[in-house]
PDB file of N, CA and C in Angstrom:
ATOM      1  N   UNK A   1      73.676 117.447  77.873  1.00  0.00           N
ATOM      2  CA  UNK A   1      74.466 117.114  76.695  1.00  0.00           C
ATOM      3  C   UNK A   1      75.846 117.755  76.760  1.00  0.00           C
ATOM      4  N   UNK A   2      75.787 119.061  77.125  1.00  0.00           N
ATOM      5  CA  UNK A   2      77.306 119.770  77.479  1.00  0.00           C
ATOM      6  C   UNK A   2      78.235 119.445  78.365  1.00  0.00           C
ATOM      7  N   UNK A   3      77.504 118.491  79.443  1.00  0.00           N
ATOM      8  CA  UNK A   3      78.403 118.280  79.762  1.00  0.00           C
ATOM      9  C   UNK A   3      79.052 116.552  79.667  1.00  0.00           C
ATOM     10  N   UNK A   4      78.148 115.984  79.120  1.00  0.00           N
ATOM     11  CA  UNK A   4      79.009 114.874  78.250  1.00  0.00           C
ATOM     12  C   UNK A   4      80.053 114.897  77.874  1.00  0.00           C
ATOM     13  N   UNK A   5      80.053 116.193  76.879  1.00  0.00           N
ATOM     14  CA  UNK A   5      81.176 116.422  75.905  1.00  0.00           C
ATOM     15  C   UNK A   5      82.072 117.023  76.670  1.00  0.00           C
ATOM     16  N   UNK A   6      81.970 117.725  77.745  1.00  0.00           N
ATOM     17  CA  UNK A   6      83.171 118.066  78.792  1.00  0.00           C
ATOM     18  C   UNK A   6      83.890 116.703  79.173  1.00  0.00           C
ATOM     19  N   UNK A   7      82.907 115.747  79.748  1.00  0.00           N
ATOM     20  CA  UNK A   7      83.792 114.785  80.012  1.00  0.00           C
ATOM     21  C   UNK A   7      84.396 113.568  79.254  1.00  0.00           C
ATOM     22  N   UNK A   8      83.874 113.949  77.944  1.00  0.00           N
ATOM     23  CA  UNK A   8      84.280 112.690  76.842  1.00  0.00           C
ATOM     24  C   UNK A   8      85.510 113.140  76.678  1.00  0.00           C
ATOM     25  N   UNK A   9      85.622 114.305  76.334  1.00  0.00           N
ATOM     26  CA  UNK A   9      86.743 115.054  75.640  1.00  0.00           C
ATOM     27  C   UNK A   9      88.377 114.686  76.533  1.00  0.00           C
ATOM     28  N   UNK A  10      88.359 114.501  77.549  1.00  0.00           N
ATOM     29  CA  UNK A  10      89.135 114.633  78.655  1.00  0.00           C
ATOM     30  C   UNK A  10      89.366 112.480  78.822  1.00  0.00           C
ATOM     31  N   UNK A  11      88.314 111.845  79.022  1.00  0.00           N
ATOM     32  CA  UNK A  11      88.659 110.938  78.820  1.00  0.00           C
ATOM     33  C   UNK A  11      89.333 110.074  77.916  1.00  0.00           C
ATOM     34  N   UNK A  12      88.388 110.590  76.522  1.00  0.00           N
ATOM     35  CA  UNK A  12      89.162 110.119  74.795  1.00  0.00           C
ATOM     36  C   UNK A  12      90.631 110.231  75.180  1.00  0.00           C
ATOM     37  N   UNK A  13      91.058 111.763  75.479  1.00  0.00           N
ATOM     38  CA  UNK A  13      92.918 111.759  75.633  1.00  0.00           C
ATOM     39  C   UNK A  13      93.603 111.006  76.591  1.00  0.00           C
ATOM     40  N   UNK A  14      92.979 110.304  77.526  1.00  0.00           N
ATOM     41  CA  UNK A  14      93.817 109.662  78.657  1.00  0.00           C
ATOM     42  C   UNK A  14      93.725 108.359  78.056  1.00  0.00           C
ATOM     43  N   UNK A  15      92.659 107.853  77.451  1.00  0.00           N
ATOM     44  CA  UNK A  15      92.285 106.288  76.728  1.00  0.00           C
ATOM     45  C   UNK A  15      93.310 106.599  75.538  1.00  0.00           C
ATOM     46  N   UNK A  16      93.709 107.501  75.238  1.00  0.00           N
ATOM     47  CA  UNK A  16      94.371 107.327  73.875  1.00  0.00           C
ATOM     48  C   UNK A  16      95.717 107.475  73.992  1.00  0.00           C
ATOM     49  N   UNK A  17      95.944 108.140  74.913  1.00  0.00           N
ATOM     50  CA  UNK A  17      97.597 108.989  75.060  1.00  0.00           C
ATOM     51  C   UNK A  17      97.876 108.437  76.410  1.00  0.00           C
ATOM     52  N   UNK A  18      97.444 108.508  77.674  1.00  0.00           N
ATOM     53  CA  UNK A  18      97.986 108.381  79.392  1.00  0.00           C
ATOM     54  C   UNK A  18      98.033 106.886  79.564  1.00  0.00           C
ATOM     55  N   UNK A  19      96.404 106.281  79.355  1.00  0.00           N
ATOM     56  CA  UNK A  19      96.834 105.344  79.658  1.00  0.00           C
ATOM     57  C   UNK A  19      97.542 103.842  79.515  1.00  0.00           C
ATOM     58  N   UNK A  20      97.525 104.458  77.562  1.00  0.00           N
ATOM     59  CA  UNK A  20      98.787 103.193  77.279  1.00  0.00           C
ATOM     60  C   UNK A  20     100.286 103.318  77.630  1.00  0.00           C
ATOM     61  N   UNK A  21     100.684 105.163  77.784  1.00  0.00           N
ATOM     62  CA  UNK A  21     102.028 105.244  78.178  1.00  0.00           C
ATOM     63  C   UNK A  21     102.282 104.441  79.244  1.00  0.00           C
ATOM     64  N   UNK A  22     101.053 104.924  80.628  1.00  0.00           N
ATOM     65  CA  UNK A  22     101.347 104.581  81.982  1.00  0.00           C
ATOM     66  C   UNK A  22     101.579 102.804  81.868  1.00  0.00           C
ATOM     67  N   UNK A  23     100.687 102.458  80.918  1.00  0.00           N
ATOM     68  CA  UNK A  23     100.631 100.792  80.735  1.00  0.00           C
ATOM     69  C   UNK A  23     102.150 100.271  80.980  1.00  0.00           C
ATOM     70  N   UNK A  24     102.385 100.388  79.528  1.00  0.00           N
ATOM     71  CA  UNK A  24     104.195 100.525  78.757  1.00  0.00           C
ATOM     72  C   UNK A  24     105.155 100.773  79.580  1.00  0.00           C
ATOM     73  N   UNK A  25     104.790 101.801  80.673  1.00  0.00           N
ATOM     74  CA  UNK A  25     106.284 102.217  81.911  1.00  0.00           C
ATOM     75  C   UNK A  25     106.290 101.364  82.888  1.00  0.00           C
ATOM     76  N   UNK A  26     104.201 100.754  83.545  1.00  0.00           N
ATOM     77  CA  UNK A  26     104.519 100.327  84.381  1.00  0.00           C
ATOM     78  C   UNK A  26     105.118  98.611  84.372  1.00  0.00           C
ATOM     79  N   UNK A  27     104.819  97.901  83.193  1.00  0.00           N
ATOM     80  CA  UNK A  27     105.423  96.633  83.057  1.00  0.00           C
ATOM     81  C   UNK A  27     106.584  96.796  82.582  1.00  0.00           C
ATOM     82  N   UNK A  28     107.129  97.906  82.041  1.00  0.00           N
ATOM     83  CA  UNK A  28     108.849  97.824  81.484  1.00  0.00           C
ATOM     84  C   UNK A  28     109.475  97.986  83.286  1.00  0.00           C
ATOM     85  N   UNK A  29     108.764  98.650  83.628  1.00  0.00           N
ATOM     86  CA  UNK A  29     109.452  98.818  85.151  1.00  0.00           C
ATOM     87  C   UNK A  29     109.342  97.365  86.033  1.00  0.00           C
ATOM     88  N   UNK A  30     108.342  96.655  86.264  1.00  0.00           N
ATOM     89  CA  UNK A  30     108.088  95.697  86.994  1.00  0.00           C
ATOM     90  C   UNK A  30     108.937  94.504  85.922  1.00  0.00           C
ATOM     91  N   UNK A  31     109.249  94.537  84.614  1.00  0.00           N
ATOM     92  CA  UNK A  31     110.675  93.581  83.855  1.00  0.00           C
ATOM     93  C   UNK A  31     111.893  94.519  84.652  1.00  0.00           C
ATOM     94  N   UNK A  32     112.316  94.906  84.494  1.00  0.00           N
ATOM     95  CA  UNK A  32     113.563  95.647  85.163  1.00  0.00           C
ATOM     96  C   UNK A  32     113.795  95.132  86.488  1.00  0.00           C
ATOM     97  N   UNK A  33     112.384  95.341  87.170  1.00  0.00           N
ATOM     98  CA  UNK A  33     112.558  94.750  88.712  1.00  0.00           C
ATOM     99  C   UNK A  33     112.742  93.329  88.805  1.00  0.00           C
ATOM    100  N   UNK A  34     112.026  92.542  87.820  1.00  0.00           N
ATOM    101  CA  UNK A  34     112.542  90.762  87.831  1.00  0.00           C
ATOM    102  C   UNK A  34     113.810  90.523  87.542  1.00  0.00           C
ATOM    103  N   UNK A  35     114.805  90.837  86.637  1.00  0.00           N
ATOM    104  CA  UNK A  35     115.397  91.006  86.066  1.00  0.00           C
ATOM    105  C   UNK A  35     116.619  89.867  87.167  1.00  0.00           C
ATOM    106  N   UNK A  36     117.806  89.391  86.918  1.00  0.00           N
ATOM    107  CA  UNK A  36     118.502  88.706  87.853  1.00  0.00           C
ATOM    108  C   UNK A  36     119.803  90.146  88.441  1.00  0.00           C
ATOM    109  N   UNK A  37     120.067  89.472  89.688  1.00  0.00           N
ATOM    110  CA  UNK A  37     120.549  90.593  90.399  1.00  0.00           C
ATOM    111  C   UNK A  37     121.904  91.137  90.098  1.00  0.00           C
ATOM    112  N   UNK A  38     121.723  92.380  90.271  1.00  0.00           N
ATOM    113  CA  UNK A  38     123.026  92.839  89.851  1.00  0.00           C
ATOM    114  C   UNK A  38     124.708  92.822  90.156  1.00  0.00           C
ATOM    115  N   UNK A  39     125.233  93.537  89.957  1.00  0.00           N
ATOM    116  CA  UNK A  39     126.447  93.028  90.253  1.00  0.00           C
ATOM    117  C   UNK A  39     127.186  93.334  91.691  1.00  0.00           C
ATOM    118  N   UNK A  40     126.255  94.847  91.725  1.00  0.00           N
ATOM    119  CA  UNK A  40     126.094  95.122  93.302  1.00  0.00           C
ATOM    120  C   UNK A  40     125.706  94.373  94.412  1.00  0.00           C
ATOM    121  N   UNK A  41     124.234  93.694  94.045  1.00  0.00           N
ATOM    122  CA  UNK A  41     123.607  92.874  94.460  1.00  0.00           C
ATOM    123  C   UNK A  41     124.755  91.426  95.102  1.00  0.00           C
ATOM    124  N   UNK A  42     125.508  91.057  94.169  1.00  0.00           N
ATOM    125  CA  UNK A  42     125.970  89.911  94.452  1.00  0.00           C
ATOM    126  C   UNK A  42     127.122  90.129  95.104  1.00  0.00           C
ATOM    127  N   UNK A  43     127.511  90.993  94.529  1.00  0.00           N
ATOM    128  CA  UNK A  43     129.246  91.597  95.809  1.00  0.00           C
ATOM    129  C   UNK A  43     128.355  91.838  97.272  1.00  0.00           C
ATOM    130  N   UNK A  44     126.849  92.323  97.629  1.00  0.00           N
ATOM    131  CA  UNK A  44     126.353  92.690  98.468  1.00  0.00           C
ATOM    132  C   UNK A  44     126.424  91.052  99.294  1.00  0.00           C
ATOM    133  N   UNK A  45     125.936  90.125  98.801  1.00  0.00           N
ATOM    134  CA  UNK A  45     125.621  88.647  99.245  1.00  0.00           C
ATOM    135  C   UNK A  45     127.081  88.133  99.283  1.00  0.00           C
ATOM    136  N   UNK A  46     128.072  88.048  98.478  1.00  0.00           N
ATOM    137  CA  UNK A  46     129.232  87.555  99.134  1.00  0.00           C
ATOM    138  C   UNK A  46     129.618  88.359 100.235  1.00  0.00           C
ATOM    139  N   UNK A  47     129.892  89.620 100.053  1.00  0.00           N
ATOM    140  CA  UNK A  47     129.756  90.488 101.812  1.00  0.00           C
ATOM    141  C   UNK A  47     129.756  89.456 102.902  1.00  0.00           C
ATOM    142  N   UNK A  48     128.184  89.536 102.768  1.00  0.00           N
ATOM    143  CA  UNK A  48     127.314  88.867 103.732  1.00  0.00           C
ATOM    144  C   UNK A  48     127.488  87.812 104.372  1.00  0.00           C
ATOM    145  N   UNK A  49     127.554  86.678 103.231  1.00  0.00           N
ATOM    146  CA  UNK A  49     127.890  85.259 103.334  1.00  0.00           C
ATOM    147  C   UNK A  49     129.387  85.404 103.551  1.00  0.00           C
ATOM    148  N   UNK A  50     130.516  86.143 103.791  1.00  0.00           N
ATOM    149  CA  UNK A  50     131.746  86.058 104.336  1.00  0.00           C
ATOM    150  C   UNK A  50     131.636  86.259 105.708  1.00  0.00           C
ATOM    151  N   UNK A  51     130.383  87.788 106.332  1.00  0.00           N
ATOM    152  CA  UNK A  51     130.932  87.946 107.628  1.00  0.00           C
ATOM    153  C   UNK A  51     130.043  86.861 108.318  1.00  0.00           C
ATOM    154  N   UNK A  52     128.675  86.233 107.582  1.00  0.00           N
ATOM    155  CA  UNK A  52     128.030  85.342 108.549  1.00  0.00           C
ATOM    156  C   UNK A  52     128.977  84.174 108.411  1.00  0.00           C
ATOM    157  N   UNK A  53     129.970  83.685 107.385  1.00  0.00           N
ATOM    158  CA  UNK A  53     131.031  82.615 107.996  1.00  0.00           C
ATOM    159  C   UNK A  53     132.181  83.148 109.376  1.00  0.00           C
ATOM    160  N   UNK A  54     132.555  84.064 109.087  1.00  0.00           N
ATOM    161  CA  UNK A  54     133.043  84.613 110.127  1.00  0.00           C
ATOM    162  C   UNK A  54     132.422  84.718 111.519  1.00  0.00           C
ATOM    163  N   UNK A  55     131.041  84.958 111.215  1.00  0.00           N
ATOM    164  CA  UNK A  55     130.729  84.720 112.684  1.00  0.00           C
ATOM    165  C   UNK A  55     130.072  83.464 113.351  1.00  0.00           C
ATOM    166  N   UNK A  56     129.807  82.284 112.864  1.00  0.00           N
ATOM    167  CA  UNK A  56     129.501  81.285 112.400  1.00  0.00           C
ATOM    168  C   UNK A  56     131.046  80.670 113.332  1.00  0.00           C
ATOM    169  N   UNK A  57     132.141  81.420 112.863  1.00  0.00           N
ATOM    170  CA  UNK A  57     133.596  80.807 113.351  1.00  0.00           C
ATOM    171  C   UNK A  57     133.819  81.537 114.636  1.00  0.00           C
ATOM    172  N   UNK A  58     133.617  82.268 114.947  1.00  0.00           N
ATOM    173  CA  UNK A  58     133.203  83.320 116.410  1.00  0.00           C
ATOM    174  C   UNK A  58     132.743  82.251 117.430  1.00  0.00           C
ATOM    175  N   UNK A  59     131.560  81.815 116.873  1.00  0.00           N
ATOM    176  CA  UNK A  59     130.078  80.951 117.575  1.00  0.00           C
ATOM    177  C   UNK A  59     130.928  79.802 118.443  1.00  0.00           C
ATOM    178  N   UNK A  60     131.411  79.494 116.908  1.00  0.00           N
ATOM    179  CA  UNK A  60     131.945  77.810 117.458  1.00  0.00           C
ATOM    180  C   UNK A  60     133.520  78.158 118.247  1.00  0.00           C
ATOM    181  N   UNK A  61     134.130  79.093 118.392  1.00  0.00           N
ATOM    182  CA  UNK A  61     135.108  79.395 119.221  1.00  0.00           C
ATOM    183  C   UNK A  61     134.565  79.522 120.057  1.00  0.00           C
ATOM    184  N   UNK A  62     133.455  80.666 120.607  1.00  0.00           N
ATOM    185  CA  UNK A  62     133.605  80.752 122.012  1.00  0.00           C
ATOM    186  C   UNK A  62     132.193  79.698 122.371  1.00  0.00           C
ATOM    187  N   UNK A  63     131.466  78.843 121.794  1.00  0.00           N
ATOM    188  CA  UNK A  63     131.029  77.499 122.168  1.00  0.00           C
ATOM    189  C   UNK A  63     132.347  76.259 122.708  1.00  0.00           C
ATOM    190  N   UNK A  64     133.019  76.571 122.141  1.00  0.00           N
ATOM    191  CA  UNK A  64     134.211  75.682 123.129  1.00  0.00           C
ATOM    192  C   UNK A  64     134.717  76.268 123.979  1.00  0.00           C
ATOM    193  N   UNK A  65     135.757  77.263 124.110  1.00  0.00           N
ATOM    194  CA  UNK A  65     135.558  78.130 125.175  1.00  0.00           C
ATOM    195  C   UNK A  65     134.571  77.722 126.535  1.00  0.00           C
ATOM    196  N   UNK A  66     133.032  77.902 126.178  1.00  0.00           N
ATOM    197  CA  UNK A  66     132.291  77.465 127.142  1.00  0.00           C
ATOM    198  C   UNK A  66     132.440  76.136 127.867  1.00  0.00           C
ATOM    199  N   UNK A  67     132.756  75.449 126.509  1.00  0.00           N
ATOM    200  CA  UNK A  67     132.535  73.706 126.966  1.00  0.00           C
ATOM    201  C   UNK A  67     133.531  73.564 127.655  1.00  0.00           C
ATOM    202  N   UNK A  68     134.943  74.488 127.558  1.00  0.00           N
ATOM    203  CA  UNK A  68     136.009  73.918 128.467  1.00  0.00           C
ATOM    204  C   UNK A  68     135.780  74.384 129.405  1.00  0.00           C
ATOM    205  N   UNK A  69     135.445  76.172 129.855  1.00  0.00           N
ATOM    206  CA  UNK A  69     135.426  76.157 131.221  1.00  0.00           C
ATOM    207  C   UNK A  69     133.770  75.997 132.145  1.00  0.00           C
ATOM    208  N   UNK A  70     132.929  75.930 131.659  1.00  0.00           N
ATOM    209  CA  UNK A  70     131.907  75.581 132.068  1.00  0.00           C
ATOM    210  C   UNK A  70     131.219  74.789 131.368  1.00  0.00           C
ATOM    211  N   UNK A  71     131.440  73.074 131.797  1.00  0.00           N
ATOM    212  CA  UNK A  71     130.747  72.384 130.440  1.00  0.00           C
ATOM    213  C   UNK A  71     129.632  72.140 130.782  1.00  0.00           C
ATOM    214  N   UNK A  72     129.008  72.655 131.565  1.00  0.00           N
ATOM    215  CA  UNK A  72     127.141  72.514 131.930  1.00  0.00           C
ATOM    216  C   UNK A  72     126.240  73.824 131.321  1.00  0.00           C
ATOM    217  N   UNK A  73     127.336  74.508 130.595  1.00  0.00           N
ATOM    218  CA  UNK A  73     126.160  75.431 130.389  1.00  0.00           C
ATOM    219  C   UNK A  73     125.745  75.644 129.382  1.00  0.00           C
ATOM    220  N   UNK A  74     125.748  74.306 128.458  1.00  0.00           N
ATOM    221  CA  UNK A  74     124.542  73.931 127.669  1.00  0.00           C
ATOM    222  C   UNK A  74     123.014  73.762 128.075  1.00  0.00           C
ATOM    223  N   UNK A  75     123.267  73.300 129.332  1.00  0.00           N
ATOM    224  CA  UNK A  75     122.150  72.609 129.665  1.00  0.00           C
ATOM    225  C   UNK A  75     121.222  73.670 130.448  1.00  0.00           C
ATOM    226  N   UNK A  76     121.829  74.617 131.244  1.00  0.00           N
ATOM    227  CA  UNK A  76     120.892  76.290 131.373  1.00  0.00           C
ATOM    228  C   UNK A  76     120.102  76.599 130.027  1.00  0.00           C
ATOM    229  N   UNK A  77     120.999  76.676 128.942  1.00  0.00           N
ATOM    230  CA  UNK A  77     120.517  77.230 127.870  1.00  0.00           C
ATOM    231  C   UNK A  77     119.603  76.759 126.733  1.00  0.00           C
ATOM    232  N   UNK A  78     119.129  75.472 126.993  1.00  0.00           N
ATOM    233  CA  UNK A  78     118.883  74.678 125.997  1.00  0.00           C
ATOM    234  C   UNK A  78     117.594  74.453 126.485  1.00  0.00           C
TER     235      UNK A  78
END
């Protein structure tokens, strides 16, 4: 019987107090994480999407390049 009440006592406070806090933090946290991206986020993706146009313009320079002075070497590579 004593030790029931050791372990009721200890559970009652986590059912009453821990584990609705932990509830409450962990879905306010996982909304925060859906949330649409920030402003960092999107300066991060134009970044991105500038240097992959840039290199995208690299590609197709020295793809001609190739084609003028070696125009077979598509066909090694392909």
């Amino acid at each position: 019987m004593m030790s029931s009440v050791l372990f009721s006592g200890p559970l009652i406070v986590f059912l009453i107090f821990v584990a609705p806090l932990w509830l409450i933090l962990h879905y306010r946290s996982k909304r925060k994480m859906s949330n649409n991206l920030s402003s960092d986020d999107h300066e991060r993706i134009h970044m991105l999407t500038e240097k992959a146009r840039g290199l995208q313009t690299r590609l197709e320079t020295l793809e001609r390049i190739l084609d003028a002075e070696s125009p077979s070497w598509r066909n090694r590579y392909e």
